[in-house]
PDB file of N, CA and C in Angstrom:
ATOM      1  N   UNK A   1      72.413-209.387  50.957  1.00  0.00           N
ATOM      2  CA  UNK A   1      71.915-210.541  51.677  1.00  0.00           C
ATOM      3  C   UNK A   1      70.531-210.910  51.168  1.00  0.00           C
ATOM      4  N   UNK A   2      70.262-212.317  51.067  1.00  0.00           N
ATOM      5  CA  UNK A   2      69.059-212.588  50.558  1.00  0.00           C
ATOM      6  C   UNK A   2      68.118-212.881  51.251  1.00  0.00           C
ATOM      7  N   UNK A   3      66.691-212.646  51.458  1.00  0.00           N
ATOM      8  CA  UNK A   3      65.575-212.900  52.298  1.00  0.00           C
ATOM      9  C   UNK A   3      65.019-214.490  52.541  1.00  0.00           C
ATOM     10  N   UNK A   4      65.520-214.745  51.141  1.00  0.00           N
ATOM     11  CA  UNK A   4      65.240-216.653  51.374  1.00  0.00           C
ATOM     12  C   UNK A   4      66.167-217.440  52.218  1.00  0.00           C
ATOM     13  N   UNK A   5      65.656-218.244  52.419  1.00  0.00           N
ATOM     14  CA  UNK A   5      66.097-219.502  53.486  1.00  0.00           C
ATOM     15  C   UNK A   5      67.309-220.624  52.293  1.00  0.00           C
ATOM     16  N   UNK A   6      67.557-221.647  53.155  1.00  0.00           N
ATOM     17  CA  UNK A   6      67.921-222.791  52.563  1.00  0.00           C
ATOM     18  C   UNK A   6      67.155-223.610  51.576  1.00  0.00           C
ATOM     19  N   UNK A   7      67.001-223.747  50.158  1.00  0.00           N
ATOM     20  CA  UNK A   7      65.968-224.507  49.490  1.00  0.00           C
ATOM     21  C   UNK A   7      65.170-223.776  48.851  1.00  0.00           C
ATOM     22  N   UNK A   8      65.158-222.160  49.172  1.00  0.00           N
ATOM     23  CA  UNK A   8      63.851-221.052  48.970  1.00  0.00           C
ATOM     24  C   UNK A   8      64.574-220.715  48.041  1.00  0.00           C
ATOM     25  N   UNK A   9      63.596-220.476  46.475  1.00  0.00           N
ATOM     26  CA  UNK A   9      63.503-219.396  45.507  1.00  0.00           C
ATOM     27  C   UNK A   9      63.073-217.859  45.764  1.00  0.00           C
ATOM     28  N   UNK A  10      64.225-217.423  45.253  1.00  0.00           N
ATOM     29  CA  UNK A  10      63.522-216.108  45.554  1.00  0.00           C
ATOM     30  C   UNK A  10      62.031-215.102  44.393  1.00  0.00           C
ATOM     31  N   UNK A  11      61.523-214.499  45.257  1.00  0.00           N
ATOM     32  CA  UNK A  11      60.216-213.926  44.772  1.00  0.00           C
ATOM     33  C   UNK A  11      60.693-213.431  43.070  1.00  0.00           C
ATOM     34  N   UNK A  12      59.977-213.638  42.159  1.00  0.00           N
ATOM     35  CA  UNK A  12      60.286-212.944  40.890  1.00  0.00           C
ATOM     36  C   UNK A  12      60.191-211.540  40.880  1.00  0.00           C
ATOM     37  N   UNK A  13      60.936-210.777  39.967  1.00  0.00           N
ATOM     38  CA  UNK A  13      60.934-209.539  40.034  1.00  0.00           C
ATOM     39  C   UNK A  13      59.660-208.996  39.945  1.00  0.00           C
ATOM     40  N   UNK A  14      58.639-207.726  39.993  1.00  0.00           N
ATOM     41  CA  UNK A  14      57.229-207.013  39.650  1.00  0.00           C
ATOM     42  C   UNK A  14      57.371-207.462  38.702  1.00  0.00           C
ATOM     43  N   UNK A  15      55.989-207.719  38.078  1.00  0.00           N
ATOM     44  CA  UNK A  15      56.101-207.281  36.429  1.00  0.00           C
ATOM     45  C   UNK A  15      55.528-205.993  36.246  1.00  0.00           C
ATOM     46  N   UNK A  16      56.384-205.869  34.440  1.00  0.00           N
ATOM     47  CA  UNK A  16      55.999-204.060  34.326  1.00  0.00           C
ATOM     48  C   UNK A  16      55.010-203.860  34.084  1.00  0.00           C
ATOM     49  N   UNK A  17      54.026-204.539  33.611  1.00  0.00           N
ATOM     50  CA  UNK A  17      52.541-204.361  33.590  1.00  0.00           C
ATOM     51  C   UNK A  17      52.072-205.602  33.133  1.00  0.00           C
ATOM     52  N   UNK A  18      50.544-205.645  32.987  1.00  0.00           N
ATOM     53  CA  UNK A  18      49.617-206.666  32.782  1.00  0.00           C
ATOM     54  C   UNK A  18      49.781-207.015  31.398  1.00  0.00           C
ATOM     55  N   UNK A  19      50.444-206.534  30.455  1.00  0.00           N
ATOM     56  CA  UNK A  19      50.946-206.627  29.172  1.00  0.00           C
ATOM     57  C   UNK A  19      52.008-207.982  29.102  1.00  0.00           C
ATOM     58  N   UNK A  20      52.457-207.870  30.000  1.00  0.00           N
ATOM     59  CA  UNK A  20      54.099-208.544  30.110  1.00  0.00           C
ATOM     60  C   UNK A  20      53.507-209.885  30.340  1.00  0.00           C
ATOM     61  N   UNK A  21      54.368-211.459  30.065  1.00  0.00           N
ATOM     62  CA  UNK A  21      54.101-212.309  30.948  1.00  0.00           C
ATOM     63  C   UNK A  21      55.437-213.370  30.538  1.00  0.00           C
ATOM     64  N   UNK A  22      55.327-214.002  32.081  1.00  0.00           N
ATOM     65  CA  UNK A  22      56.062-215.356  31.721  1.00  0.00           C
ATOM     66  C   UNK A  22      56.089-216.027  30.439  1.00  0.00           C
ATOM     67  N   UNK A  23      57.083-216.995  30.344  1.00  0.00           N
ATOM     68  CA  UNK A  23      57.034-217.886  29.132  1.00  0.00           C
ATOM     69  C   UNK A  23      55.990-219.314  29.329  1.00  0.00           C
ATOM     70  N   UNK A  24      55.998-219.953  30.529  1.00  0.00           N
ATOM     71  CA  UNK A  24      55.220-220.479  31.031  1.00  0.00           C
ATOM     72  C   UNK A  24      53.543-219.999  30.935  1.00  0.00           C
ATOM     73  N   UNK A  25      52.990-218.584  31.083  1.00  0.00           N
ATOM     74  CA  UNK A  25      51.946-218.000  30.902  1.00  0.00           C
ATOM     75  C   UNK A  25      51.711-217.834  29.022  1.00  0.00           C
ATOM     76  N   UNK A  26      52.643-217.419  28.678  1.00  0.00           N
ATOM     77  CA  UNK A  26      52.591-217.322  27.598  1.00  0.00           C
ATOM     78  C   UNK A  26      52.415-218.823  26.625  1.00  0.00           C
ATOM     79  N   UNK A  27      52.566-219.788  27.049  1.00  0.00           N
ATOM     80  CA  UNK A  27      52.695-221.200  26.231  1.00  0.00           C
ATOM     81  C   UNK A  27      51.025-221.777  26.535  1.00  0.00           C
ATOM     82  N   UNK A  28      50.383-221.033  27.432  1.00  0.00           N
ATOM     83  CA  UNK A  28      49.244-221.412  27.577  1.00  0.00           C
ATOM     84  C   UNK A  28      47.782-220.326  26.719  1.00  0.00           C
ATOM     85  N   UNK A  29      48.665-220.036  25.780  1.00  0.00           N
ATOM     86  CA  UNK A  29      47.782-218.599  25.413  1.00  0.00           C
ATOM     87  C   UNK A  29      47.757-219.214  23.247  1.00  0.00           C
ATOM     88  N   UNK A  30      46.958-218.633  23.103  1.00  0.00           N
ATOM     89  CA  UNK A  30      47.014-218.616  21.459  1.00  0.00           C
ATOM     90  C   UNK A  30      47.856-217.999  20.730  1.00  0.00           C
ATOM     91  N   UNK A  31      48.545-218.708  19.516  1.00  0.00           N
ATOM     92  CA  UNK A  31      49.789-218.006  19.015  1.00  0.00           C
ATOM     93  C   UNK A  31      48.587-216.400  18.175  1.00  0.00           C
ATOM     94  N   UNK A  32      49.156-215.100  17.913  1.00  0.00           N
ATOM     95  CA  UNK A  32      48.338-214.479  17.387  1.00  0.00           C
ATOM     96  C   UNK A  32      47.993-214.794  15.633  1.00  0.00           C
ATOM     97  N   UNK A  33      49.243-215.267  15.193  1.00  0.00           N
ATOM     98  CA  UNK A  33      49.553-215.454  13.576  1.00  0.00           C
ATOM     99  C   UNK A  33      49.329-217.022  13.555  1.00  0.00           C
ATOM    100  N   UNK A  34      49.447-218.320  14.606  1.00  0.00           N
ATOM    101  CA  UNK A  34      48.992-219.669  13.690  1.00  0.00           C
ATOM    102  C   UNK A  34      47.539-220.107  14.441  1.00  0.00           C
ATOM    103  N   UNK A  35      46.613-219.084  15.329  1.00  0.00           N
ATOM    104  CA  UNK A  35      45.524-219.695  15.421  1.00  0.00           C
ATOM    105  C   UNK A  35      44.578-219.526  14.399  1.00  0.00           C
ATOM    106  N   UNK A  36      43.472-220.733  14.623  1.00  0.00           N
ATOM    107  CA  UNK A  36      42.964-221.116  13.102  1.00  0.00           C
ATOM    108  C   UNK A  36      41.763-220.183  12.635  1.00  0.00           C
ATOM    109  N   UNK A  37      41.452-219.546  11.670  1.00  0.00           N
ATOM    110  CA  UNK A  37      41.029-218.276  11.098  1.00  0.00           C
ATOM    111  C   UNK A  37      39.242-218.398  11.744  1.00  0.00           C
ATOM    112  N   UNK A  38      39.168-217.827  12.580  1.00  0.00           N
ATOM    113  CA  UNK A  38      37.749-217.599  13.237  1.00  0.00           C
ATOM    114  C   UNK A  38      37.467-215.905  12.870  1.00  0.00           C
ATOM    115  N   UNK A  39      38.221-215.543  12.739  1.00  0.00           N
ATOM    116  CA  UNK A  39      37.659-214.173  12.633  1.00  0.00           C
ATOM    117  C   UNK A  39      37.981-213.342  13.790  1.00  0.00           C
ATOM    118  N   UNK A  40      38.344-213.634  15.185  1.00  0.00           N
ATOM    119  CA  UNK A  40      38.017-212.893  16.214  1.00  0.00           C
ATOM    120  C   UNK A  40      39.501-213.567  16.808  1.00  0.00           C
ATOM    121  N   UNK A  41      39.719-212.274  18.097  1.00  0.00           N
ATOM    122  CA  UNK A  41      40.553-213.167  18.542  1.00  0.00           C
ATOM    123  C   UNK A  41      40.215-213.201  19.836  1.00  0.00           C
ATOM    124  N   UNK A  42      40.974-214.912  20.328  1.00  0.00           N
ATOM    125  CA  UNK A  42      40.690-215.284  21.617  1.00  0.00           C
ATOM    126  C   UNK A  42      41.614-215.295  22.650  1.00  0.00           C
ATOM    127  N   UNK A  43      41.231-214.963  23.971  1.00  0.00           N
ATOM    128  CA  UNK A  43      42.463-215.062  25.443  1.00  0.00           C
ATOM    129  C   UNK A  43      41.820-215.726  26.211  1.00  0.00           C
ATOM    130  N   UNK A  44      41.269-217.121  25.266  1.00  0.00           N
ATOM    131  CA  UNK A  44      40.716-218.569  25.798  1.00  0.00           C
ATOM    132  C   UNK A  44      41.838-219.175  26.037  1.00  0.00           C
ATOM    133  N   UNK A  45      42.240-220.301  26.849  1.00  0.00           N
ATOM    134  CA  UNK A  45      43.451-221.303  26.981  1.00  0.00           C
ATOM    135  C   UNK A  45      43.546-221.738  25.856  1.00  0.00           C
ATOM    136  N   UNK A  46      44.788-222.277  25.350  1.00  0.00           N
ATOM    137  CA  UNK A  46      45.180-222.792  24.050  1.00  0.00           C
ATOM    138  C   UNK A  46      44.246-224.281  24.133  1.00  0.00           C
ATOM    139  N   UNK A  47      44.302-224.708  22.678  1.00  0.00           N
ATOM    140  CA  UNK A  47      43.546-226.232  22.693  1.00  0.00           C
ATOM    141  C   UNK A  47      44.848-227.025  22.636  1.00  0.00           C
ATOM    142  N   UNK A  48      44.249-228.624  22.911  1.00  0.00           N
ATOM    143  CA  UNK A  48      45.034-229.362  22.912  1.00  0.00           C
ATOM    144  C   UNK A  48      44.520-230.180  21.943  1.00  0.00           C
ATOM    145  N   UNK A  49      45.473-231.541  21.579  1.00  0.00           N
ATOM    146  CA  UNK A  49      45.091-232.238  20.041  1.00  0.00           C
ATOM    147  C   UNK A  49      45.716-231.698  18.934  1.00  0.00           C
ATOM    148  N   UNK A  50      44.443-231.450  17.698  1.00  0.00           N
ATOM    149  CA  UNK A  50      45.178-231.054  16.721  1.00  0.00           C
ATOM    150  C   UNK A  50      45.461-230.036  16.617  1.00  0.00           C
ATOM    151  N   UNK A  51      44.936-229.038  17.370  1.00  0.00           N
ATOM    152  CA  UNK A  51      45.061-227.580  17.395  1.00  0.00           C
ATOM    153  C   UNK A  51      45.982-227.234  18.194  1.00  0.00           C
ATOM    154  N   UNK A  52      46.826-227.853  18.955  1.00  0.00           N
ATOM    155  CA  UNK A  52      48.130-227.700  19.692  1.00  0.00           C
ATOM    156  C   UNK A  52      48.702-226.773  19.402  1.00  0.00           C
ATOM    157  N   UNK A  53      49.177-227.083  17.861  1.00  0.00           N
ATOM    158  CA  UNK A  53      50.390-226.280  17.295  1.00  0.00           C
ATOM    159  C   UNK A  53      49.701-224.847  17.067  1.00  0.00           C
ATOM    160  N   UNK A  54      48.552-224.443  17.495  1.00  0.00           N
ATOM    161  CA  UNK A  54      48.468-223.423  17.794  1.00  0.00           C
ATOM    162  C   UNK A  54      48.660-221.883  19.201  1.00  0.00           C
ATOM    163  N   UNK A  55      49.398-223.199  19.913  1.00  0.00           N
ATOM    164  CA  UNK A  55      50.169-222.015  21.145  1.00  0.00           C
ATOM    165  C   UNK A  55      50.924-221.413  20.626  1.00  0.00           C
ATOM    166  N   UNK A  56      51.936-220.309  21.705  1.00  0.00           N
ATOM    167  CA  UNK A  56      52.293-219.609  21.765  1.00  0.00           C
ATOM    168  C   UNK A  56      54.060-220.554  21.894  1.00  0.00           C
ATOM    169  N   UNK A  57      54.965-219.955  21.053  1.00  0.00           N
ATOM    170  CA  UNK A  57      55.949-220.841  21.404  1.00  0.00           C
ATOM    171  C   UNK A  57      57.049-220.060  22.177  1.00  0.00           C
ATOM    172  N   UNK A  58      56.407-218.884  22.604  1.00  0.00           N
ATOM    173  CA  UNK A  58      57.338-217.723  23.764  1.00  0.00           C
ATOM    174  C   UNK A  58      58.659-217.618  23.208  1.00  0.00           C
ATOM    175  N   UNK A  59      59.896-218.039  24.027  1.00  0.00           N
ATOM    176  CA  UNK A  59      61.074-217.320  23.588  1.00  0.00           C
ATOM    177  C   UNK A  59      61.523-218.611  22.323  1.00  0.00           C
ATOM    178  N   UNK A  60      60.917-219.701  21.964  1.00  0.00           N
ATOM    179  CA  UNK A  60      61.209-220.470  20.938  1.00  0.00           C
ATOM    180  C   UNK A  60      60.450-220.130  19.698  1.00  0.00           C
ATOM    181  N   UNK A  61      60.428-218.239  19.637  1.00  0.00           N
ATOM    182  CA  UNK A  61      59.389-217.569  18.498  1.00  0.00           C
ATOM    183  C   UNK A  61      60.407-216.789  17.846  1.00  0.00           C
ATOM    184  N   UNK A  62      60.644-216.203  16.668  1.00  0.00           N
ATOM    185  CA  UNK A  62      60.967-215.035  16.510  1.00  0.00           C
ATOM    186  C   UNK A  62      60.538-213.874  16.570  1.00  0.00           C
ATOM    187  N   UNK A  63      59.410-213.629  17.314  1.00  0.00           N
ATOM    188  CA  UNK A  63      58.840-212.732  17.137  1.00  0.00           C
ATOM    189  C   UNK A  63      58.605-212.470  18.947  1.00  0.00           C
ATOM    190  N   UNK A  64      58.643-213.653  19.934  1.00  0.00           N
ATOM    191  CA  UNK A  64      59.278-213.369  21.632  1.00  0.00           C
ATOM    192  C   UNK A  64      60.207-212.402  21.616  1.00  0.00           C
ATOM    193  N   UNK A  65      59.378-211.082  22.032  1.00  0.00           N
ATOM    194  CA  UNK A  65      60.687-210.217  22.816  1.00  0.00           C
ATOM    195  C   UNK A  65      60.468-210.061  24.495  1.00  0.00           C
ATOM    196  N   UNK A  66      61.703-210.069  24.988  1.00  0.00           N
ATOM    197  CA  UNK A  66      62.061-209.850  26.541  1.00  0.00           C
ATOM    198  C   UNK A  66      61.842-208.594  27.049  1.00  0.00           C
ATOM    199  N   UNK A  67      61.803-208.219  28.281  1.00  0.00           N
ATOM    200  CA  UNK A  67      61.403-206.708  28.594  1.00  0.00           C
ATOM    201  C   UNK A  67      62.734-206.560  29.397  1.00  0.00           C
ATOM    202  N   UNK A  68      63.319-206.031  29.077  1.00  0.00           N
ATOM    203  CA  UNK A  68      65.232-205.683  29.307  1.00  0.00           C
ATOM    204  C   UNK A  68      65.244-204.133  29.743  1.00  0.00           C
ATOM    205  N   UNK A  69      64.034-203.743  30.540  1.00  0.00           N
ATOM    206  CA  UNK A  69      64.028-202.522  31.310  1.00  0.00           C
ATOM    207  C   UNK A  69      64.830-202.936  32.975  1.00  0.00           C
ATOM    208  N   UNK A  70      65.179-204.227  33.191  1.00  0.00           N
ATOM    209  CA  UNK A  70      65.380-204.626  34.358  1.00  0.00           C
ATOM    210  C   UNK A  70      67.120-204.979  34.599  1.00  0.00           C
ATOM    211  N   UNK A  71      67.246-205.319  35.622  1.00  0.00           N
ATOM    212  CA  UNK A  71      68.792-205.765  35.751  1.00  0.00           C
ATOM    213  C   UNK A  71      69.871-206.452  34.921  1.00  0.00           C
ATOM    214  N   UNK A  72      70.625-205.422  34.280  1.00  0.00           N
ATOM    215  CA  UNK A  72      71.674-206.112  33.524  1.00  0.00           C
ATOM    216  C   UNK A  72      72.311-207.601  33.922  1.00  0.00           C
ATOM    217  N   UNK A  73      72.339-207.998  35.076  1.00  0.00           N
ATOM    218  CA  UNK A  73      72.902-208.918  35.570  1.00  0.00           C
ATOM    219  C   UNK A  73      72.149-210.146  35.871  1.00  0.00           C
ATOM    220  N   UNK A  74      70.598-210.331  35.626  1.00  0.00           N
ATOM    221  CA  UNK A  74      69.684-211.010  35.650  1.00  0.00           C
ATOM    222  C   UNK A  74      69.331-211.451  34.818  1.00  0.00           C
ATOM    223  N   UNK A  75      68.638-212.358  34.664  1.00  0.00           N
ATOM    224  CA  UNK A  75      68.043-212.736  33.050  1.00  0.00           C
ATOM    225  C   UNK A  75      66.577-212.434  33.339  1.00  0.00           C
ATOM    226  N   UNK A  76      66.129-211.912  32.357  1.00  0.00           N
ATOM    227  CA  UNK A  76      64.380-211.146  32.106  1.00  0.00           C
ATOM    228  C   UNK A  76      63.412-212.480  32.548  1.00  0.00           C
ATOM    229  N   UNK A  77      62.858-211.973  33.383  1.00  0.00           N
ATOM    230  CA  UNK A  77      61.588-212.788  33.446  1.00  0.00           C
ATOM    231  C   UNK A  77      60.399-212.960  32.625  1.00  0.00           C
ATOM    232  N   UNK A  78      60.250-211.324  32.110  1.00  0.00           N
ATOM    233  CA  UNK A  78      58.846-211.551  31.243  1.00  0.00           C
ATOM    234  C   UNK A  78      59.193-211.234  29.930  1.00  0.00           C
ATOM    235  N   UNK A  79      58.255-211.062  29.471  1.00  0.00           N
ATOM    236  CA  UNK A  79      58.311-211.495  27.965  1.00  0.00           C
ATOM    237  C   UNK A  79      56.868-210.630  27.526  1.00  0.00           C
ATOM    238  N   UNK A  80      57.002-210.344  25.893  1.00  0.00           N
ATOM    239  CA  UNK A  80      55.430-210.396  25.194  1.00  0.00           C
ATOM    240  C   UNK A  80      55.632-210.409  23.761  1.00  0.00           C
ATOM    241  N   UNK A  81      54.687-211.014  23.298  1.00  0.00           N
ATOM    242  CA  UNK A  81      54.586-211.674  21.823  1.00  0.00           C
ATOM    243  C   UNK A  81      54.695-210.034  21.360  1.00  0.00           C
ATOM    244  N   UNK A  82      55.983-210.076  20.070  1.00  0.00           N
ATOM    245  CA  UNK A  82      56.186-208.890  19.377  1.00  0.00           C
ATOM    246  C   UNK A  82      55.108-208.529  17.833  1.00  0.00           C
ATOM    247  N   UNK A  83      54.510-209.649  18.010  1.00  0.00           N
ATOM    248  CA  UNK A  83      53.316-209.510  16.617  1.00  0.00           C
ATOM    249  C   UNK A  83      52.504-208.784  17.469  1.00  0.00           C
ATOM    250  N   UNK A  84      51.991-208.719  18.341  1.00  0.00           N
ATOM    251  CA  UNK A  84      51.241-207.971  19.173  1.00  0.00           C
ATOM    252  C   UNK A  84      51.578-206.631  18.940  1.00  0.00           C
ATOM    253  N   UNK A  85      52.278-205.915  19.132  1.00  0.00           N
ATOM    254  CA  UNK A  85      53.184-204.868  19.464  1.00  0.00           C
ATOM    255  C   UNK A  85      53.647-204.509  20.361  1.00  0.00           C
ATOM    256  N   UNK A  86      54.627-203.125  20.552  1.00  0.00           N
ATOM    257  CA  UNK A  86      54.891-203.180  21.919  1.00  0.00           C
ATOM    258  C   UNK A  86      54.272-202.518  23.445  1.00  0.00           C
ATOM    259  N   UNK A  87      54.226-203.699  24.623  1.00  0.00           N
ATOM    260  CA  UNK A  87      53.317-203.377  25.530  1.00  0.00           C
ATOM    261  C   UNK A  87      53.967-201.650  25.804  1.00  0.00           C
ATOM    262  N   UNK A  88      52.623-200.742  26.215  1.00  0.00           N
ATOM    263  CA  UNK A  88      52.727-199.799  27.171  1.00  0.00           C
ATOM    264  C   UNK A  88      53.100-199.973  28.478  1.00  0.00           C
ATOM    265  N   UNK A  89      54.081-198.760  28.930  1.00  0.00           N
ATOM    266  CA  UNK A  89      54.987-199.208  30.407  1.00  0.00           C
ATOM    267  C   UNK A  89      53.923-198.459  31.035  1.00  0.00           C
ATOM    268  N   UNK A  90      53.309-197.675  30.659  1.00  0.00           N
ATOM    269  CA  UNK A  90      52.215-196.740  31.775  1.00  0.00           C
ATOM    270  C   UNK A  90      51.292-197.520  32.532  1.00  0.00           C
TER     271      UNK A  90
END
Protein backbone atom coordinates (compact mmCIF):
# COMPACT_ATOMS: atom_id res chain seq x y z
CA UNK A 1 0.00 0.00 0.00
CA UNK A 2 1.23 3.38 -0.82
CA UNK A 3 1.54 6.42 1.61
CA UNK A 4 0.56 8.96 -1.15
CA UNK A 5 -2.76 10.33 -1.78
CA UNK A 6 -4.58 10.93 -5.15
CA UNK A 7 -2.22 13.21 -7.48
CA UNK A 8 0.87 12.58 -4.87
CA UNK A 9 4.35 11.45 -6.09
CA UNK A 10 5.89 9.36 -4.08
CA UNK A 11 9.14 10.43 -1.94
CA UNK A 12 12.39 9.37 -4.02
CA UNK A 13 14.33 6.62 -2.82
CA UNK A 14 17.65 7.82 -0.03
CA UNK A 15 20.41 8.54 -1.93
CA UNK A 16 23.54 6.36 -1.37
CA UNK A 17 25.63 9.13 -0.63
CA UNK A 18 26.55 12.75 -1.37
CA UNK A 19 28.52 11.35 -4.36
CA UNK A 20 25.37 10.25 -6.18
CA UNK A 21 22.94 12.72 -7.88
CA UNK A 22 19.95 13.22 -10.00
CA UNK A 23 20.12 13.83 -13.69
CA UNK A 24 18.39 17.05 -13.22
CA UNK A 25 21.29 17.98 -10.46
CA UNK A 26 23.70 16.72 -12.57
CA UNK A 27 22.76 18.97 -15.89
CA UNK A 28 23.39 21.88 -13.67
CA UNK A 29 27.03 21.00 -12.85
CA UNK A 30 30.27 21.21 -15.24
CA UNK A 31 30.96 18.45 -17.69
CA UNK A 32 34.56 17.17 -16.07
CA UNK A 33 36.25 16.48 -19.76
CA UNK A 34 34.41 19.59 -22.00
CA UNK A 35 34.85 22.44 -19.40
CA UNK A 36 37.11 25.07 -20.79
CA UNK A 37 40.89 24.55 -19.65
CA UNK A 38 41.28 26.85 -16.43
CA UNK A 39 43.41 24.68 -14.73
CA UNK A 40 41.26 23.95 -11.66
CA UNK A 41 38.19 22.41 -11.28
CA UNK A 42 34.88 23.96 -10.52
CA UNK A 43 31.34 22.84 -8.50
CA UNK A 44 30.25 26.44 -9.66
CA UNK A 45 26.73 26.19 -11.63
CA UNK A 46 27.28 25.52 -15.24
CA UNK A 47 27.41 28.82 -17.57
CA UNK A 48 25.01 29.69 -19.92
CA UNK A 49 25.67 31.19 -23.64
CA UNK A 50 28.61 30.04 -25.23
CA UNK A 51 29.85 27.99 -22.63
CA UNK A 52 26.62 25.95 -22.39
CA UNK A 53 27.92 23.08 -24.10
CA UNK A 54 29.89 22.78 -21.25
CA UNK A 55 27.30 20.92 -18.81
CA UNK A 56 26.96 17.83 -17.81
CA UNK A 57 24.83 15.77 -20.30
CA UNK A 58 23.94 12.96 -17.38
CA UNK A 59 22.42 9.83 -18.80
CA UNK A 60 22.75 11.46 -22.57
CA UNK A 61 26.81 10.77 -21.73
CA UNK A 62 28.70 7.75 -22.21
CA UNK A 63 30.40 7.98 -19.51
CA UNK A 64 26.62 8.50 -17.01
CA UNK A 65 26.59 5.54 -14.88
CA UNK A 66 23.39 4.62 -12.68
CA UNK A 67 23.75 3.33 -9.11
CA UNK A 68 21.84 -0.18 -9.58
CA UNK A 69 22.50 -1.07 -5.81
CA UNK A 70 18.62 -0.47 -5.56
CA UNK A 71 15.37 -2.22 -6.70
CA UNK A 72 15.40 -4.43 -9.62
CA UNK A 73 11.96 -3.38 -10.42
CA UNK A 74 12.48 0.42 -10.30
CA UNK A 75 14.34 2.51 -12.44
CA UNK A 76 17.60 4.22 -10.62
CA UNK A 77 17.21 7.53 -9.55
CA UNK A 78 20.75 8.63 -9.17
CA UNK A 79 23.42 8.68 -11.16
CA UNK A 80 27.38 9.91 -11.20
CA UNK A 81 29.62 11.04 -13.92
CA UNK A 82 31.94 7.80 -14.57
CA UNK A 83 35.06 10.12 -15.65
CA UNK A 84 34.97 10.99 -12.12
CA UNK A 85 35.30 7.56 -10.85
CA UNK A 86 33.49 5.42 -8.86
CA UNK A 87 31.56 7.11 -5.86
CA UNK A 88 32.39 5.45 -2.34
CA UNK A 89 29.21 3.67 -0.70
CA UNK A 90 30.78 4.36 2.86
Amino acid sequence: MSDTGPGQEAAPPARPNANYMTEAEAEQRWCFYAQPNTGRYSDTPAPTGAYAQTRCNASGCLAWRWNTTGSATTPPTYGFCGLAGSPSLT
